[in-house]
C-alpha atoms as a PDB file:
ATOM      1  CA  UNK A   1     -27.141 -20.600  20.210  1.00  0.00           C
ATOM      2  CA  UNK A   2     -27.039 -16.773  20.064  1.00  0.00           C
ATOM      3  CA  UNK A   3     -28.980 -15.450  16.919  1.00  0.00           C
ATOM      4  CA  UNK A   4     -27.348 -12.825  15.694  1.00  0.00           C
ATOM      5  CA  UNK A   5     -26.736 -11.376  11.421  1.00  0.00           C
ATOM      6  CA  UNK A   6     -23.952 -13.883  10.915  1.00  0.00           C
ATOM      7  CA  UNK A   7     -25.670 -16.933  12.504  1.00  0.00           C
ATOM      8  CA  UNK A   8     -28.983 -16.123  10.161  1.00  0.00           C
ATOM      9  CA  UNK A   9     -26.671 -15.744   7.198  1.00  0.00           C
ATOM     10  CA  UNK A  10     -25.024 -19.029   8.286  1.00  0.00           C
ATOM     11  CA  UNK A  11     -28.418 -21.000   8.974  1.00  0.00           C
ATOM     12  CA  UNK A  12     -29.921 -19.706   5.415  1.00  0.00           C
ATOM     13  CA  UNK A  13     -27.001 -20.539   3.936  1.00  0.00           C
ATOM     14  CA  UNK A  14     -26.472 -16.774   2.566  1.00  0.00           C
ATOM     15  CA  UNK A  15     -23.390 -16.162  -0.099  1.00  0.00           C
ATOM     16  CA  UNK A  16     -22.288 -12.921  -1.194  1.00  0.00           C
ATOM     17  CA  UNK A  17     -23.912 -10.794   1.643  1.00  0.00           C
ATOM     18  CA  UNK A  18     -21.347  -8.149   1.357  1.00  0.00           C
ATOM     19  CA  UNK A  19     -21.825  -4.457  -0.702  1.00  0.00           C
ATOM     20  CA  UNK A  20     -22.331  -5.060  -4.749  1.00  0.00           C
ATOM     21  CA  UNK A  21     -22.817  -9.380  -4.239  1.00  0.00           C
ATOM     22  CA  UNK A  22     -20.309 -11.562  -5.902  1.00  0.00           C
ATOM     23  CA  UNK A  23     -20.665  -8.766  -9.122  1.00  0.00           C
ATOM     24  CA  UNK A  24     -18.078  -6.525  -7.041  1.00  0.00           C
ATOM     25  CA  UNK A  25     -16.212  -9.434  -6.143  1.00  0.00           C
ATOM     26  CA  UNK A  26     -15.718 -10.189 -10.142  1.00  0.00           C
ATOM     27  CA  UNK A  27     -15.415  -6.891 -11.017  1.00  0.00           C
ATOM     28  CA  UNK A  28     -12.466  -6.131  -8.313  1.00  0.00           C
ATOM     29  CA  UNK A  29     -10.721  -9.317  -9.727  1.00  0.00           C
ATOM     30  CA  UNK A  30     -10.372  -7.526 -12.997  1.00  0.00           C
ATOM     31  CA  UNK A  31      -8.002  -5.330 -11.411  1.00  0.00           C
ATOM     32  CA  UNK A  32      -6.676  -8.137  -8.599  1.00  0.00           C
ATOM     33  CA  UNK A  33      -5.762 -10.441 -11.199  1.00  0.00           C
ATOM     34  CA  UNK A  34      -3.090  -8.063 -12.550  1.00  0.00           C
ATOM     35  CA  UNK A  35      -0.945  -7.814  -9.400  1.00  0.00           C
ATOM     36  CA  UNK A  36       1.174 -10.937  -7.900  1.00  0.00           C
ATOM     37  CA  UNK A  37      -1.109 -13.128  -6.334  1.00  0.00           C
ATOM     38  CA  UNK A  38       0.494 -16.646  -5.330  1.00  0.00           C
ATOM     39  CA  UNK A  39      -1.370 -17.178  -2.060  1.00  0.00           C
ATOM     40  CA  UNK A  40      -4.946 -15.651  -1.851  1.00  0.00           C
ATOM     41  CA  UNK A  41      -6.910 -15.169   1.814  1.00  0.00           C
ATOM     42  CA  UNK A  42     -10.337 -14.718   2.080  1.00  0.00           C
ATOM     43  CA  UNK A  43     -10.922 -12.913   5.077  1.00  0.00           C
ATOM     44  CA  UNK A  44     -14.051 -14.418   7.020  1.00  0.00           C
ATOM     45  CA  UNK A  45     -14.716 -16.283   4.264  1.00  0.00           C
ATOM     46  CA  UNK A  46     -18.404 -17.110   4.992  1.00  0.00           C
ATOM     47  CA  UNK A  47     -19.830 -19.667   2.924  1.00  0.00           C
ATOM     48  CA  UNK A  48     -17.014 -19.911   0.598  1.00  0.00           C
ATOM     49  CA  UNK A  49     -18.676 -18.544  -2.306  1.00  0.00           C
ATOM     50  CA  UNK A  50     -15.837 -16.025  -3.493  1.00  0.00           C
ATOM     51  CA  UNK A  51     -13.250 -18.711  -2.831  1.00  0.00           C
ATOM     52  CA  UNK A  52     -15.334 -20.931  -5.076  1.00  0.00           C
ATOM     53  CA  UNK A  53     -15.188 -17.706  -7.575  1.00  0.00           C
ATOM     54  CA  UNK A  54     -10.976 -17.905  -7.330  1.00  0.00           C
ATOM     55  CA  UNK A  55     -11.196 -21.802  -7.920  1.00  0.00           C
ATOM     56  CA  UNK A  56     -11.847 -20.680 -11.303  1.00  0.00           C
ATOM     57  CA  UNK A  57     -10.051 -17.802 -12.388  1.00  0.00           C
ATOM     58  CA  UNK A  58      -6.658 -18.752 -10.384  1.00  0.00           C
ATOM     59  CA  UNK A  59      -4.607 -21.243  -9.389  1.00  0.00           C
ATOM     60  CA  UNK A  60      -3.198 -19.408  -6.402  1.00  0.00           C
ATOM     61  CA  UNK A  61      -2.906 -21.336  -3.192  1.00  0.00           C
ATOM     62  CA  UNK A  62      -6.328 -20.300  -1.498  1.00  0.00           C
ATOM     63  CA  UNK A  63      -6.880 -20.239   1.903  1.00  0.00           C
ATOM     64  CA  UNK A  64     -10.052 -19.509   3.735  1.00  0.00           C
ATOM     65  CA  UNK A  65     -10.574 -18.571   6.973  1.00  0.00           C
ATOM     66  CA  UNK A  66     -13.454 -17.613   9.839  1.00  0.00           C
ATOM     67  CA  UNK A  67     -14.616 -17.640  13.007  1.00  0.00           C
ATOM     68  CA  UNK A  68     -17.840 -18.959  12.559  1.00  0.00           C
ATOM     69  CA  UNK A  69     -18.292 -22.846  13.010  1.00  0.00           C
ATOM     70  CA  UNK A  70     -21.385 -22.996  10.995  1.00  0.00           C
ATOM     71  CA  UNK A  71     -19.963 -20.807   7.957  1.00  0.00           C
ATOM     72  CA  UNK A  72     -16.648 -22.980   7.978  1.00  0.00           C
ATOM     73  CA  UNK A  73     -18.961 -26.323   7.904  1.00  0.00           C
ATOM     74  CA  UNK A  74     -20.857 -24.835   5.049  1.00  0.00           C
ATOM     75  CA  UNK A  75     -17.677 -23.809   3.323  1.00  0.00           C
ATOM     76  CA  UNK A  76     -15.947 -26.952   3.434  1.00  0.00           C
ATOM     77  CA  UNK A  77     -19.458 -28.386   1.870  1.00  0.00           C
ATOM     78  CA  UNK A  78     -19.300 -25.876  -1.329  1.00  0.00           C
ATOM     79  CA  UNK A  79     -15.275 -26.404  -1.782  1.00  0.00           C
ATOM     80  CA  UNK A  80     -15.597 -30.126  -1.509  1.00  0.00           C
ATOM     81  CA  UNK A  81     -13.066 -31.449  -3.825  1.00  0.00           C
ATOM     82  CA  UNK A  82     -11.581 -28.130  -4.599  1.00  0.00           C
ATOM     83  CA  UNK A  83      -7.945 -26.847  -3.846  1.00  0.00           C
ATOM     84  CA  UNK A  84      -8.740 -24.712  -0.858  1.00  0.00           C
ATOM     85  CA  UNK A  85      -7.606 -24.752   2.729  1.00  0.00           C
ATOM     86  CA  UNK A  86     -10.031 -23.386   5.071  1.00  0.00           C
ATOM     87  CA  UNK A  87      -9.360 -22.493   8.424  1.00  0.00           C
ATOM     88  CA  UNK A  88     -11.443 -21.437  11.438  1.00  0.00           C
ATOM     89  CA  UNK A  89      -9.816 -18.764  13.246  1.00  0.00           C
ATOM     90  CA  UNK A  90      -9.969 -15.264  14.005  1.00  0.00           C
ATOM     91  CA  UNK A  91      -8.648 -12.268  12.520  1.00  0.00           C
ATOM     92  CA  UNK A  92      -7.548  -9.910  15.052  1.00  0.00           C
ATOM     93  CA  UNK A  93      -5.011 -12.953  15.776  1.00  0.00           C
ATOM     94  CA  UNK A  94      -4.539 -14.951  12.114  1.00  0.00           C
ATOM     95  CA  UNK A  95      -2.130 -18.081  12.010  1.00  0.00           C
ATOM     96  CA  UNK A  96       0.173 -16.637   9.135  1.00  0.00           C
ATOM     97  CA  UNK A  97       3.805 -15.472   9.236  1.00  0.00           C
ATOM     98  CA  UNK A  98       4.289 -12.137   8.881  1.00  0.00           C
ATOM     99  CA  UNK A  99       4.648 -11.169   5.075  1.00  0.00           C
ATOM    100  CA  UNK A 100       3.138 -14.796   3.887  1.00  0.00           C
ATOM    101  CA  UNK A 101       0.091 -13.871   2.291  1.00  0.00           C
ATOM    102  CA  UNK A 102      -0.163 -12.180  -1.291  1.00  0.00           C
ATOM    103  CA  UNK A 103      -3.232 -10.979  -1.169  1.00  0.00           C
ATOM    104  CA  UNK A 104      -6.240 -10.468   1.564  1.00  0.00           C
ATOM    105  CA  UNK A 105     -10.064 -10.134   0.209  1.00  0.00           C
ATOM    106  CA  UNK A 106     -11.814  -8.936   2.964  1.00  0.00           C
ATOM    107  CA  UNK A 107     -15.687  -8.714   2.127  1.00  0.00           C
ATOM    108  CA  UNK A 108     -17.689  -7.127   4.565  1.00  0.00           C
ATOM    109  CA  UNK A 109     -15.385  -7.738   7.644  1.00  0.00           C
ATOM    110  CA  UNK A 110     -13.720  -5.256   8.942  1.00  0.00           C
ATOM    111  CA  UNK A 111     -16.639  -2.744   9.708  1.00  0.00           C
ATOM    112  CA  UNK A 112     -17.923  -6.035  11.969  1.00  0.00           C
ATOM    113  CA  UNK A 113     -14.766  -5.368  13.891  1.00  0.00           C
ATOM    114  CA  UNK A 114     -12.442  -2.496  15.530  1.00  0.00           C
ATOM    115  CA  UNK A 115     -10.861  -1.494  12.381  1.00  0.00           C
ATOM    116  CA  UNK A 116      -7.685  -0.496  13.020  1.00  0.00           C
ATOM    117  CA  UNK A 117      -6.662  -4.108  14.573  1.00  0.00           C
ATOM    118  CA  UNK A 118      -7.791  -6.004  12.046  1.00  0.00           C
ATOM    119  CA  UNK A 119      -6.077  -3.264   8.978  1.00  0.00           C
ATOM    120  CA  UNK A 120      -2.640  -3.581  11.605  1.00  0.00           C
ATOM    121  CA  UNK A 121      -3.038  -7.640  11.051  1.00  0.00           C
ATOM    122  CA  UNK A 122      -4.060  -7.712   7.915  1.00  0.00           C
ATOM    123  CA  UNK A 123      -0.510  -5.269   7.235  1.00  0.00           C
ATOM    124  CA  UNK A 124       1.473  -8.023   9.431  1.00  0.00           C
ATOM    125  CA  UNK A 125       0.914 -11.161   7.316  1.00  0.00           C
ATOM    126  CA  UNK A 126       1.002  -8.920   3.436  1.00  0.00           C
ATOM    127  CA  UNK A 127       4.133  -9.630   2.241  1.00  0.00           C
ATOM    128  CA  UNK A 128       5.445  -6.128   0.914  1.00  0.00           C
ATOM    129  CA  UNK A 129       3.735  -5.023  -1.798  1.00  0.00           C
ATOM    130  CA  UNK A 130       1.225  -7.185  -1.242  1.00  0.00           C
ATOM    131  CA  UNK A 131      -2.575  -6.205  -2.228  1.00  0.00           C
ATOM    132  CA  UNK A 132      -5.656  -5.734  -0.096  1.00  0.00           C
ATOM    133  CA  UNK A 133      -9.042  -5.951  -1.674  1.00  0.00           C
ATOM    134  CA  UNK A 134     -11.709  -4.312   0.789  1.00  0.00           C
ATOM    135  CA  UNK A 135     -15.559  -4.208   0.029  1.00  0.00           C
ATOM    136  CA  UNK A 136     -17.449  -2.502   2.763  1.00  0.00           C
ATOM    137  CA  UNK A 137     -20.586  -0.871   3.851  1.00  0.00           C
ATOM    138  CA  UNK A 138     -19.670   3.004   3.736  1.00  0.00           C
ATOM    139  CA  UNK A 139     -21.775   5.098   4.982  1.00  0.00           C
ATOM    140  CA  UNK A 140     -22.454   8.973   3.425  1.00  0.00           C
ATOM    141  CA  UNK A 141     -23.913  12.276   4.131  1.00  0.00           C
ATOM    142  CA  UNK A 142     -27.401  10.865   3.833  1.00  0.00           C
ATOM    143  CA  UNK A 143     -27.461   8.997   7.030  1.00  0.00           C
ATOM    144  CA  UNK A 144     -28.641  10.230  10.045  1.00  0.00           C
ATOM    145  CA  UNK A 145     -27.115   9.302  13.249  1.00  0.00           C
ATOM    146  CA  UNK A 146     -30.176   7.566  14.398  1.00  0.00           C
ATOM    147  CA  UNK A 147     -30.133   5.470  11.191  1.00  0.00           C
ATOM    148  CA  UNK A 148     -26.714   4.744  11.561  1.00  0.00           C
ATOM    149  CA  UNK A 149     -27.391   3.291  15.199  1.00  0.00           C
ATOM    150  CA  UNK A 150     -30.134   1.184  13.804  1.00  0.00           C
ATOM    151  CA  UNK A 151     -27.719  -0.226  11.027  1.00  0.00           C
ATOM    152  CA  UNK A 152     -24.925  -0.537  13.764  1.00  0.00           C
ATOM    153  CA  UNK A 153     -27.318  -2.210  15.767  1.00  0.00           C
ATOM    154  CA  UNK A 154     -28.970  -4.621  13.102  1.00  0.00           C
ATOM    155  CA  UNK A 155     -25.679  -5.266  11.684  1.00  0.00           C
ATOM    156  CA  UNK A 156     -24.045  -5.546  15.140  1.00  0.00           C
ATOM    157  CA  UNK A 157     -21.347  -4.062  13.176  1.00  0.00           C
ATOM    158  CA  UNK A 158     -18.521  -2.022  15.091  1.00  0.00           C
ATOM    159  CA  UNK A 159     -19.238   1.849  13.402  1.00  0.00           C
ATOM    160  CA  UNK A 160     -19.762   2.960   9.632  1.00  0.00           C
ATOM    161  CA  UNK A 161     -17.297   4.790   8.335  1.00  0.00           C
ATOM    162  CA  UNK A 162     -17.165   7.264   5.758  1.00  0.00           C
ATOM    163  CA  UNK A 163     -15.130   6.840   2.457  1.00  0.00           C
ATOM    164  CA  UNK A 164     -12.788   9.460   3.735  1.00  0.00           C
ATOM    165  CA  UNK A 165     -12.905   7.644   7.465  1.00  0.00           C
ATOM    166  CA  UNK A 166     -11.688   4.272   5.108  1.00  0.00           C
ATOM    167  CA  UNK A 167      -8.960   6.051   3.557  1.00  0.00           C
ATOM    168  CA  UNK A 168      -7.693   7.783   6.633  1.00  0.00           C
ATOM    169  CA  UNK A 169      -7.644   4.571   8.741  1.00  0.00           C
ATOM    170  CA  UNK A 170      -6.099   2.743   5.384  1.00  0.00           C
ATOM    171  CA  UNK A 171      -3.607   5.255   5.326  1.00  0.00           C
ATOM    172  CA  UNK A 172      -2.993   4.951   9.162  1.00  0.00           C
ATOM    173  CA  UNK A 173      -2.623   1.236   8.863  1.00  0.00           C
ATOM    174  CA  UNK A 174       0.102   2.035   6.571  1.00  0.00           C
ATOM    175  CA  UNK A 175      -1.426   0.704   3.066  1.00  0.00           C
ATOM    176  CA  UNK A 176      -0.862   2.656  -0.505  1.00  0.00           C
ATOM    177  CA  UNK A 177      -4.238   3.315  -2.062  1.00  0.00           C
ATOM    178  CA  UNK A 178      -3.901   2.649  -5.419  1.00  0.00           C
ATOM    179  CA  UNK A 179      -8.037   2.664  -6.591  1.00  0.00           C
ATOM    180  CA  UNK A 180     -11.347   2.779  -4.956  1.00  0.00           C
ATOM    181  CA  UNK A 181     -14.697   2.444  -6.003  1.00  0.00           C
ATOM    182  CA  UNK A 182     -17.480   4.177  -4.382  1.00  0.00           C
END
């Protein structure tokens, strides 16, 4: 088995790894909560632990999904009994129509990825006007470039962008920003 950040999240059984814990994740629901939400996805879900947030506060149809065999298997044991579906699949390529899903919370994902095919999928299966909650690392002024190849490296994350390098690939993905918190 390859032993990478995921697979130690996975095999410590890790929730909430992303920027801010599940405290951003409840705190971004303040505002999710008022915008039509009748089919939630939780992009790479993990261990489930923001899906077992929605259980809840909503009684959207929730759907998990992620690529990771172990963090699926460890999903399916926190949600046991619970109204969610949980898929393992991937996201450049998710098993949704196009304009199906309400609303995407994607925690810590995309910067693991080549953003702009993962924003252009996430766009595909948003119905219009539907919302997209991101929380991601975002790197600042701060960070050297050496530090930012260690993180990249550690992380084995795809780059770190800057909040402006968020917005402009948001923007180029074609989604309205309507808040952000840095």
């Amino acid at each position: 088995m390859e032993f990478n950040y995921t697979s130690m999240l996975a095999h410590l059984n890790i929730a909430s790894a992303h920027p801010g814990g599940l405290s951003a994740t409840k705190k971004a629901w303040e505002q999710l909560k008022k915008y039509q939400h009748h089919c939630i996805l939780d992009a790479d879900c993990g261990t489930g632990k923001t899906l077992e947030f929605l259980t809840e506060v909503t009684n959207s149809r929730l759907i998990g999904i992620d690529q990771d065999q172990a963090m699926i298997k460890l999903a399916k044991q926190r949600l046991k009994g619970k109204r969610v579906e949980l898929i393992q699949g991937k996201l450049q390529k998710l098993p949704f129509e196009s304009g199906s899903i309400d609303c995407i919370i994607s925690e810590s994902v995309v910067s693991f990825n080549h953003v702009e095919p993962i924003l252009s999928e996430y766009n595909r299966v948003l119905r219009p006007g539907g919302i997209l909650l991101l929380i991601e690392m975002t790197g600042d002024q701060t960070l050297t470039q050496e530090m930012i190849k260690e993180v990249e490296q550690f992380y084995q994350i795809k780059s770190i962008l800057s909040l402006d390098e968020w917005i402009e690939s948001l923007e180029k993905g074609q989604f309205d920003l309507i808040d952000y918190f840095p």
